[in-house]
N, C-alpha and C. Protein backbone atom coordinates (compact mmCIF):
# COMPACT_ATOMS: atom_id res chain seq x y z
N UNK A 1 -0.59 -56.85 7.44
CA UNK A 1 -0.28 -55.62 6.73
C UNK A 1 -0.21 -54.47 7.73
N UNK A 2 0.79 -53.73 7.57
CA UNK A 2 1.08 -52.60 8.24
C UNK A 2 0.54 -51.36 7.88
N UNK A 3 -0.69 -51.45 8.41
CA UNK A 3 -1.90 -49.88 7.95
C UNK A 3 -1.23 -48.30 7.92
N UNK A 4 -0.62 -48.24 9.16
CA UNK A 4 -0.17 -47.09 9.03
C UNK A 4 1.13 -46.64 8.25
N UNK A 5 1.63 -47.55 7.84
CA UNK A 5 2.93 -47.45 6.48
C UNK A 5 2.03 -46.62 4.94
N UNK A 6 0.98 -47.52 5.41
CA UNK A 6 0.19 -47.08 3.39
C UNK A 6 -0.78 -45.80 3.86
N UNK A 7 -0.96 -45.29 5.57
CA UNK A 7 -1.76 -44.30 5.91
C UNK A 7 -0.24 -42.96 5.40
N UNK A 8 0.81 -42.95 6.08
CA UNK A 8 1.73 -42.33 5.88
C UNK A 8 1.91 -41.87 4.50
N UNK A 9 1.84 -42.86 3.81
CA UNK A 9 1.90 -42.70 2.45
C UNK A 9 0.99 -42.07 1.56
N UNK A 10 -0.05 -42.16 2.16
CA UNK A 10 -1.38 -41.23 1.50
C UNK A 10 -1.00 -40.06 1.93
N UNK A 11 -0.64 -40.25 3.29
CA UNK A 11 -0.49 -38.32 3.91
C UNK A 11 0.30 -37.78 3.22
N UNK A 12 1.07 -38.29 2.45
CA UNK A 12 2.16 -37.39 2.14
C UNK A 12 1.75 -36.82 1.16
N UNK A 13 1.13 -37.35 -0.18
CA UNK A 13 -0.12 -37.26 -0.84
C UNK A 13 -1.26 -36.07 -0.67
N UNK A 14 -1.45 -36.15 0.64
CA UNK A 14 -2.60 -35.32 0.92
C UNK A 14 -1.79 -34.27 1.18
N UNK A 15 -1.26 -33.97 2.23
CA UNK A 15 -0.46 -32.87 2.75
C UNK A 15 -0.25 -32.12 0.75
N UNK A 16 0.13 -32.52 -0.12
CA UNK A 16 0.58 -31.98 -1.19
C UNK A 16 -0.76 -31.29 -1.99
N UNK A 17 -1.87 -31.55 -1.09
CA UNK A 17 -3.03 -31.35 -1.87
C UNK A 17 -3.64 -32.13 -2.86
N UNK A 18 -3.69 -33.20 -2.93
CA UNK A 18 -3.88 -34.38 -3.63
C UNK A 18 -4.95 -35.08 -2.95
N UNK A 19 -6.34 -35.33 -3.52
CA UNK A 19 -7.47 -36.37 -2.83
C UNK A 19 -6.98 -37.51 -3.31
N UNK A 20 -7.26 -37.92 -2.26
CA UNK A 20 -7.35 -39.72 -2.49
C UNK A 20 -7.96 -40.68 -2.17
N UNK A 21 -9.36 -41.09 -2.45
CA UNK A 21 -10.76 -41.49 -2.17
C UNK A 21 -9.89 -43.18 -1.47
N UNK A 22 -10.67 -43.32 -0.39
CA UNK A 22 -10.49 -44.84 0.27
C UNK A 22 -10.68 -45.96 -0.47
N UNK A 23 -11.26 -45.37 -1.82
CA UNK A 23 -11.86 -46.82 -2.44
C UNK A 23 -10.36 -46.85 -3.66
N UNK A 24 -9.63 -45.65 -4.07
CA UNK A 24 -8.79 -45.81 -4.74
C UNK A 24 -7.85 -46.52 -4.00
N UNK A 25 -7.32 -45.91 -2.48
CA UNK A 25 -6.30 -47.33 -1.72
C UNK A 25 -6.67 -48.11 -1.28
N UNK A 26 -7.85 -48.83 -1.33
CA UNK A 26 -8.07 -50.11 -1.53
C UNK A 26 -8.32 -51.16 -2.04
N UNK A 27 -8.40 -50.26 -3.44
CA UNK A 27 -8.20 -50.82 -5.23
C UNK A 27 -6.63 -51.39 -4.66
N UNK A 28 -5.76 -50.01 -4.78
CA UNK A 28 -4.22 -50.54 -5.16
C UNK A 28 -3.77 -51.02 -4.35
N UNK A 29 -4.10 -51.52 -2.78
CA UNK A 29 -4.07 -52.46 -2.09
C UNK A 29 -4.49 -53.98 -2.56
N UNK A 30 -5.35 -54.15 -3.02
CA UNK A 30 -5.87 -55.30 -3.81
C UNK A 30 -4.55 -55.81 -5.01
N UNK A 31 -4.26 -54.60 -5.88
CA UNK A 31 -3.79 -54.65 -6.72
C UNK A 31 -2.06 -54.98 -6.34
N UNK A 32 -2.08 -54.61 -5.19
CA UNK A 32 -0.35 -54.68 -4.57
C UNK A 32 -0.10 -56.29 -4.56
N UNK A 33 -1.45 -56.35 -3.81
CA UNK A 33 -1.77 -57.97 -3.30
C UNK A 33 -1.32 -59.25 -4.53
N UNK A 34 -2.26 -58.77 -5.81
CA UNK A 34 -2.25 -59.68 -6.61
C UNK A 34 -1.11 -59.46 -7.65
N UNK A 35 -0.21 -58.43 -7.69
CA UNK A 35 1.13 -58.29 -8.16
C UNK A 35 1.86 -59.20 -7.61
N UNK A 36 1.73 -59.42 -6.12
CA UNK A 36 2.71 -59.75 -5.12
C UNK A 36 2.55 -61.42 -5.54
N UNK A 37 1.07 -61.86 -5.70
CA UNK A 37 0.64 -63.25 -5.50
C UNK A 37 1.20 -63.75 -7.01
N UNK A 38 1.08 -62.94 -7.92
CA UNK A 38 1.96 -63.54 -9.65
C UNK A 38 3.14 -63.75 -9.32
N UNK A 39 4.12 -62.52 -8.50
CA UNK A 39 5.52 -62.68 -8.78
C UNK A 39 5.90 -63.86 -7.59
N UNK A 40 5.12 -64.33 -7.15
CA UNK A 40 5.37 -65.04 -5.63
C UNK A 40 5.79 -64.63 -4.90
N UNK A 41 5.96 -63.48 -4.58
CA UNK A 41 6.54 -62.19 -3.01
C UNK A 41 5.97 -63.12 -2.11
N UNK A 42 7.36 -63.44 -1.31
CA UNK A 42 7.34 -64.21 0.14
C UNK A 42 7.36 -62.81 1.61
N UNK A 43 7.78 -62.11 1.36
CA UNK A 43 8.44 -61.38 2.07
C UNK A 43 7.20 -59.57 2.05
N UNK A 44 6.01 -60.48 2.07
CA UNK A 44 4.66 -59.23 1.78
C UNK A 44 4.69 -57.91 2.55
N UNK A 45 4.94 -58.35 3.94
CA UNK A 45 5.01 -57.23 4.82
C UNK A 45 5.80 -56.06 4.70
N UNK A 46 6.86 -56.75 4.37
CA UNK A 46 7.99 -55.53 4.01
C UNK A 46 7.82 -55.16 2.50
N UNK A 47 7.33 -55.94 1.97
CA UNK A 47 7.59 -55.12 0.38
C UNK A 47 6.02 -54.42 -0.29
N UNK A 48 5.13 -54.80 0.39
CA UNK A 48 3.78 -54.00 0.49
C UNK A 48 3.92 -52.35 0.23
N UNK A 49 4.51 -51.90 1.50
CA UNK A 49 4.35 -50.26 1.16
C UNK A 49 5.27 -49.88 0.46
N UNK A 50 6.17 -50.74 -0.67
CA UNK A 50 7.46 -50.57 -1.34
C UNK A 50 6.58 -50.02 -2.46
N UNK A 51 5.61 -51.00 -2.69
CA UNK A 51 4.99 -51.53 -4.19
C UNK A 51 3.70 -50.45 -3.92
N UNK A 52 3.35 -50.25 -2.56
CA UNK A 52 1.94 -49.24 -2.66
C UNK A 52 2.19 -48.38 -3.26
N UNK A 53 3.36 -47.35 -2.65
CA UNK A 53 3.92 -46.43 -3.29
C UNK A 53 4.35 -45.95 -4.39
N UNK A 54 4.90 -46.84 -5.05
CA UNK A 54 5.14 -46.88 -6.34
C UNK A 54 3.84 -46.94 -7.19
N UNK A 55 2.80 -47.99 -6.95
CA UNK A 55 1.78 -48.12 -7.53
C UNK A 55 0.80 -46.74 -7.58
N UNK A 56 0.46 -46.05 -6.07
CA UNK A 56 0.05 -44.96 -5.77
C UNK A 56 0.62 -44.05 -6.91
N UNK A 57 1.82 -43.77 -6.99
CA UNK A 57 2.65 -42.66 -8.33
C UNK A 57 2.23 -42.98 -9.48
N UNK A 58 2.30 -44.20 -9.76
CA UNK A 58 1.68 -44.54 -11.11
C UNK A 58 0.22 -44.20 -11.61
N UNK A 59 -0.67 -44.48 -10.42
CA UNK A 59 -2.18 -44.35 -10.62
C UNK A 59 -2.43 -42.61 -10.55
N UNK A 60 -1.38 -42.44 -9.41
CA UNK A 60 -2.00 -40.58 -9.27
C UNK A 60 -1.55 -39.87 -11.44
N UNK A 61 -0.52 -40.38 -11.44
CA UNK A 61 0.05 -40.07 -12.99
C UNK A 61 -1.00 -40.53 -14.12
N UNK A 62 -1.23 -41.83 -13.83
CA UNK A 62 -2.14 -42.09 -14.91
C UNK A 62 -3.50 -41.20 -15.07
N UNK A 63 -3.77 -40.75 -14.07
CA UNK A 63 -5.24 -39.80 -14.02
C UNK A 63 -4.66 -38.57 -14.30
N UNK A 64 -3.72 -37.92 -13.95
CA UNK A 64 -3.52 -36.65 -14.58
C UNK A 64 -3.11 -36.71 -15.93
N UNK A 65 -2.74 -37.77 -16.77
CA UNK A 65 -2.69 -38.17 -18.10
C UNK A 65 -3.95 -37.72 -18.83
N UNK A 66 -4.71 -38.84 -18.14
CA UNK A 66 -6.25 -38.85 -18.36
C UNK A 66 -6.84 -38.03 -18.50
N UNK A 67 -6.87 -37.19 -17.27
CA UNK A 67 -7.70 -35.36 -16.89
C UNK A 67 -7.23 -34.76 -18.60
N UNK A 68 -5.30 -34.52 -18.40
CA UNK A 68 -4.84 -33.62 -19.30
C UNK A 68 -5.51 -33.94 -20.67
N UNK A 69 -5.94 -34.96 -21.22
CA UNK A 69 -6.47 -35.26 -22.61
C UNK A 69 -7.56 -35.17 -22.57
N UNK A 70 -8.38 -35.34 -21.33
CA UNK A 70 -10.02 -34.90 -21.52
C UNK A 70 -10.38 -33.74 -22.00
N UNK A 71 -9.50 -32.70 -21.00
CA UNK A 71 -9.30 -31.13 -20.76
C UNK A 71 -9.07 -30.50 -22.89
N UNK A 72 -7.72 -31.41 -23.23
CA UNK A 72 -7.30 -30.88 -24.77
C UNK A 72 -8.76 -31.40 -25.59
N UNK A 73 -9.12 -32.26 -25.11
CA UNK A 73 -10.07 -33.08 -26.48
C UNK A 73 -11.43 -32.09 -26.72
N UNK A 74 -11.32 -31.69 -25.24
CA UNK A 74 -13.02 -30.76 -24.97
C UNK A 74 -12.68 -28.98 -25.88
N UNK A 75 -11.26 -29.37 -25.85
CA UNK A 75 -10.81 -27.40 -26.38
C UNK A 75 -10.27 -28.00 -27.84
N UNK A 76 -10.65 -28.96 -28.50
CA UNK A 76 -10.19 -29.07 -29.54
C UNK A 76 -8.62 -28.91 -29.89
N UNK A 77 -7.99 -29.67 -28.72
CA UNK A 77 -6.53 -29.33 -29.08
C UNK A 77 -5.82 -30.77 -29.75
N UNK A 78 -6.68 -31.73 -30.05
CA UNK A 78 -5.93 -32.80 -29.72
C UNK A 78 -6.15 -33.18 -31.51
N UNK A 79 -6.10 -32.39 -32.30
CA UNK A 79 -6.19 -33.08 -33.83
C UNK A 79 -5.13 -33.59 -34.15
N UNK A 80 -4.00 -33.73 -33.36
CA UNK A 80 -3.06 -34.15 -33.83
C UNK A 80 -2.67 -35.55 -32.58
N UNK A 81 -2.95 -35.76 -31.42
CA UNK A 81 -3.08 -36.72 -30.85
C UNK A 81 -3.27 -38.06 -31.61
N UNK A 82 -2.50 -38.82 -30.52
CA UNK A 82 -3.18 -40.42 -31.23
C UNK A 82 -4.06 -41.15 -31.14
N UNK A 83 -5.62 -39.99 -30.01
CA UNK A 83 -6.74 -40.58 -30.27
C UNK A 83 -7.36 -40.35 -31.59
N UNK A 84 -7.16 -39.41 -31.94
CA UNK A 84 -7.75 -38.69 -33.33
C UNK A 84 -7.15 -39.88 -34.74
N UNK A 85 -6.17 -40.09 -34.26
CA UNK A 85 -4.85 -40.89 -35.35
C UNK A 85 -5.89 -41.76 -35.96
């Protein structure tokens, strides 16, 4: 695995002001891994920081999902949400 491809990739991340705890890219490192090992990806090296990246966008999104509904639920905005549903 090519470290500094998925280091680059955090920087870019960071530079934007965005934390990104070591233990989260090495969750979605794990997680790249065992995507790769279902679909049978022969070709890991090169398609690793394809899939980090993408995965990275997904996870940074899913937590600001997360945050944004914690944030409404605590101000009572969410009576109409589909946790309330």
């Amino acid at each position: 695995m090519d470290q500094t491809k998925i280091d680059e990739i955090v920087s870019e991340w960071v530079r934007e002001g965005i934390h990104i705890s070591q233990e989260t890219v090495e969750y979605l490192i794990w997680y790249c891994n065992r995507k790769m090992d279902v679909c049978g990806i022969e070709n890991r090296e090169e398609y690793l920081p394809l899939l980090f990246k993408d995965e990275l966008k997904n996870h940074l999104f899913r937590e600001y999902v997360n945050a944004t509904t914690l944030l409404r639920m605590q101000k009572g905005e969410c009576e109409g949400c589909a946790v309330f549903a």
